[in-house]
PDB file of N, CA and C in Angstrom:
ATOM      1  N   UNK A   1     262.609 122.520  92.988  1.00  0.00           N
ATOM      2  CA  UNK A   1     261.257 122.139  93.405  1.00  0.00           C
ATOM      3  C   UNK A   1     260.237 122.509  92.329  1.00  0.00           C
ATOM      4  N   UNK A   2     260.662 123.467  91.864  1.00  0.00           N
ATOM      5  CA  UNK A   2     259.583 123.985  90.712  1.00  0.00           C
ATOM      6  C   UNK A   2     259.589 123.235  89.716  1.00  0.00           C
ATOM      7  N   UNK A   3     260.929 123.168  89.012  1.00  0.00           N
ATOM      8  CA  UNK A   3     260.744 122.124  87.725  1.00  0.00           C
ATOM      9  C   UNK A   3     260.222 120.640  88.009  1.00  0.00           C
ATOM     10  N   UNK A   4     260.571 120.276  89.082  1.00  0.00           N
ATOM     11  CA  UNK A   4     260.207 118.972  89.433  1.00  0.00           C
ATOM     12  C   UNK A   4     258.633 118.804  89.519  1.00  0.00           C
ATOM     13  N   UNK A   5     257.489 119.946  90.006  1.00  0.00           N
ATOM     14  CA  UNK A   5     256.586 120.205  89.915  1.00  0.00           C
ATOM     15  C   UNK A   5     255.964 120.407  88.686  1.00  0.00           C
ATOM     16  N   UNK A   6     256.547 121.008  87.406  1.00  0.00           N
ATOM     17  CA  UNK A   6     256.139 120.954  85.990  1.00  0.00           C
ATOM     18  C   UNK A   6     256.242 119.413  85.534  1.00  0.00           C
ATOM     19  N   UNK A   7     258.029 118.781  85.867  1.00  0.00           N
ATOM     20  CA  UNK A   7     257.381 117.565  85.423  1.00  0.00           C
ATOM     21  C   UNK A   7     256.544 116.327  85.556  1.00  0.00           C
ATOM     22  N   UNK A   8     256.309 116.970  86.854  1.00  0.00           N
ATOM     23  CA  UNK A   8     254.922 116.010  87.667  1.00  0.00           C
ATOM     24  C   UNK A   8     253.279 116.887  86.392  1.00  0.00           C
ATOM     25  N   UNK A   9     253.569 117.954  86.492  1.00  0.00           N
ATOM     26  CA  UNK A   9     252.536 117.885  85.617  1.00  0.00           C
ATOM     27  C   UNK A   9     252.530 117.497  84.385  1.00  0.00           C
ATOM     28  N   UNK A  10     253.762 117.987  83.518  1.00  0.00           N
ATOM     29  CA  UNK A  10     253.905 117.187  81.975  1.00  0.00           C
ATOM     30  C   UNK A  10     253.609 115.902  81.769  1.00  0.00           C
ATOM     31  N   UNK A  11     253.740 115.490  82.949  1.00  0.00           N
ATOM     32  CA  UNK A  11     253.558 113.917  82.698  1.00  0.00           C
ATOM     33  C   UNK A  11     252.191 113.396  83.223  1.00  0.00           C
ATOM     34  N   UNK A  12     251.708 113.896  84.096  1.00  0.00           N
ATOM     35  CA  UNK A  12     250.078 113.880  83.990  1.00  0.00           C
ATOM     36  C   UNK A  12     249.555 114.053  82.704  1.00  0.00           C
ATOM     37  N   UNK A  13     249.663 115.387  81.946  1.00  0.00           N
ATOM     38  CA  UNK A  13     248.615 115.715  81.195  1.00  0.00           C
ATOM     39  C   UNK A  13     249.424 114.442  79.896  1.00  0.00           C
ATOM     40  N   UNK A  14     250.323 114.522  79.680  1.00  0.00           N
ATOM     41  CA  UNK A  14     250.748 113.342  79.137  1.00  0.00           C
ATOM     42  C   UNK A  14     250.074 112.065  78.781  1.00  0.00           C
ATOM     43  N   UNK A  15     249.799 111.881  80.047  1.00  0.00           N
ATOM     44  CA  UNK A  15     249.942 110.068  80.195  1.00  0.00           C
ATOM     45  C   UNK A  15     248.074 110.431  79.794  1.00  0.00           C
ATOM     46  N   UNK A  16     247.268 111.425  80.519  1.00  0.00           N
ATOM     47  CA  UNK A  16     245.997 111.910  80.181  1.00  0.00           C
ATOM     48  C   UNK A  16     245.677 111.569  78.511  1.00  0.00           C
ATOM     49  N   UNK A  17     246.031 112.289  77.461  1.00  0.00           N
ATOM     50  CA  UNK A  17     246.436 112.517  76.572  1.00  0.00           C
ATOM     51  C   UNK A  17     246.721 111.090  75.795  1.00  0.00           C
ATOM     52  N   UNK A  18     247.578 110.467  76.470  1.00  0.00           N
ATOM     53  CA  UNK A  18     247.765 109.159  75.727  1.00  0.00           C
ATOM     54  C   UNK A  18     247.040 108.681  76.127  1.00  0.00           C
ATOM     55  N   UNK A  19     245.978 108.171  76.764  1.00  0.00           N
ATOM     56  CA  UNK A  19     245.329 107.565  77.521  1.00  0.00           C
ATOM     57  C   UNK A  19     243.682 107.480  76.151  1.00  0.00           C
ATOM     58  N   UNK A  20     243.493 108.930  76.008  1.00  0.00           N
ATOM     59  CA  UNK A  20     242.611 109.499  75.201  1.00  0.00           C
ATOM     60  C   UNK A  20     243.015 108.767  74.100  1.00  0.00           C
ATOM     61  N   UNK A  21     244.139 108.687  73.726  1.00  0.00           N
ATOM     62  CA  UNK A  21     244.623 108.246  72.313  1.00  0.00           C
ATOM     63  C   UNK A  21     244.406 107.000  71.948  1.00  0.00           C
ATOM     64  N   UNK A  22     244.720 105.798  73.014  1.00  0.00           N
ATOM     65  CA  UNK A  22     244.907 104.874  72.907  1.00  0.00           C
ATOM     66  C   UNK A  22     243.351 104.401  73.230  1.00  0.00           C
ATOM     67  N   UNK A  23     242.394 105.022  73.893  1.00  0.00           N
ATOM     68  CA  UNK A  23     240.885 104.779  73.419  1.00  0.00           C
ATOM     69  C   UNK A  23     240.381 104.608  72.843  1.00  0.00           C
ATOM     70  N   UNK A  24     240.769 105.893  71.561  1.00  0.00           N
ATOM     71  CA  UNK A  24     240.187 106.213  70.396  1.00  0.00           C
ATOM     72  C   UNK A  24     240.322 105.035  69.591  1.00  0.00           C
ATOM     73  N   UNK A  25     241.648 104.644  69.045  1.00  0.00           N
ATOM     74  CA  UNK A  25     242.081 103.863  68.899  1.00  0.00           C
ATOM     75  C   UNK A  25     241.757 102.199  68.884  1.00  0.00           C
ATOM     76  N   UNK A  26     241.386 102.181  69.909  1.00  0.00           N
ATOM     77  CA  UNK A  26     240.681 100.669  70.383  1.00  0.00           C
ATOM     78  C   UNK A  26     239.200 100.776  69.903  1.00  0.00           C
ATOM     79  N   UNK A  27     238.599 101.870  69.992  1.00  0.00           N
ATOM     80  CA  UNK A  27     236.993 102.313  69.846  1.00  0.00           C
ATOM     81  C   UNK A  27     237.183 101.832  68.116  1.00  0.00           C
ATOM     82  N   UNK A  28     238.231 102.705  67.478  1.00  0.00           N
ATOM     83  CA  UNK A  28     238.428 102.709  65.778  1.00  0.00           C
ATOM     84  C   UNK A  28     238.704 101.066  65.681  1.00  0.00           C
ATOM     85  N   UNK A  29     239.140 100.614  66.549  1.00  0.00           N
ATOM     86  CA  UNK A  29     239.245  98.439  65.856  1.00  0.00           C
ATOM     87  C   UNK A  29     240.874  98.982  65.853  1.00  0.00           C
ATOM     88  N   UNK A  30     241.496  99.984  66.218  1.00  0.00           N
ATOM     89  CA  UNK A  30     243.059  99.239  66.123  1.00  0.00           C
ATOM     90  C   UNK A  30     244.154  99.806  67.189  1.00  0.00           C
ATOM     91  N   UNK A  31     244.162  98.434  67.571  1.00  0.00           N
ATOM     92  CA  UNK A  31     244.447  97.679  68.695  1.00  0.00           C
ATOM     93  C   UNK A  31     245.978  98.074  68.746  1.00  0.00           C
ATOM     94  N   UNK A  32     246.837  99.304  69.085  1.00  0.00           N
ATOM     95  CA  UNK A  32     247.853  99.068  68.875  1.00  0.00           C
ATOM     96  C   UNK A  32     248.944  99.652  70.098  1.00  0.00           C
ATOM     97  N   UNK A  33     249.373  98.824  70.658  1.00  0.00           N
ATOM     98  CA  UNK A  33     249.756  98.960  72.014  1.00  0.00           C
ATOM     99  C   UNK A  33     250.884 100.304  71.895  1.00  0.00           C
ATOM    100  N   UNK A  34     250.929 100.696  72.729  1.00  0.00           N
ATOM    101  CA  UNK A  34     251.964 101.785  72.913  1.00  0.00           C
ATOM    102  C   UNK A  34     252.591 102.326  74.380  1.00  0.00           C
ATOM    103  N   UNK A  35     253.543 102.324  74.901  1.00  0.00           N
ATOM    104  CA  UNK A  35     254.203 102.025  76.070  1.00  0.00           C
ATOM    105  C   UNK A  35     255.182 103.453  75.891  1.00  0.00           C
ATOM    106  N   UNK A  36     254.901 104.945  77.148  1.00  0.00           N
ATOM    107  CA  UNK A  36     255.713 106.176  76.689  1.00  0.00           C
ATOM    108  C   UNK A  36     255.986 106.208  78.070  1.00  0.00           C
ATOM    109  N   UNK A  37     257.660 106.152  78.539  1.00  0.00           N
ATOM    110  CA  UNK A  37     258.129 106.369  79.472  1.00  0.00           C
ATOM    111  C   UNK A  37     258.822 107.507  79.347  1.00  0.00           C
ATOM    112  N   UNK A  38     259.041 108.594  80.430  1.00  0.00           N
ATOM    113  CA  UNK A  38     259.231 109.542  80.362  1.00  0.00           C
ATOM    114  C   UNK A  38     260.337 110.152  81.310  1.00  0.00           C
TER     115      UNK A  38
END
């Protein structure tokens, strides 16, 4: 139950994180898709 609970969070702050990235990114003019399954 516990680990299963970390990877519910790893993958929040994760997907958070990429989320930020792939903003920046689009804001900078490049457009570059990225797809992280986990």
């Amino acid at each position: 139950m516990f680990r299963y609970f970390c990877q519910v969070l790893l993958t929040k702050k994760w997907g958070i994180s990429i989320k930020k990235e792939s903003l920046s990114q689009i804001n900078q003019g490049l457009k570059i898709p990225r797809d992280y399954y986990i």
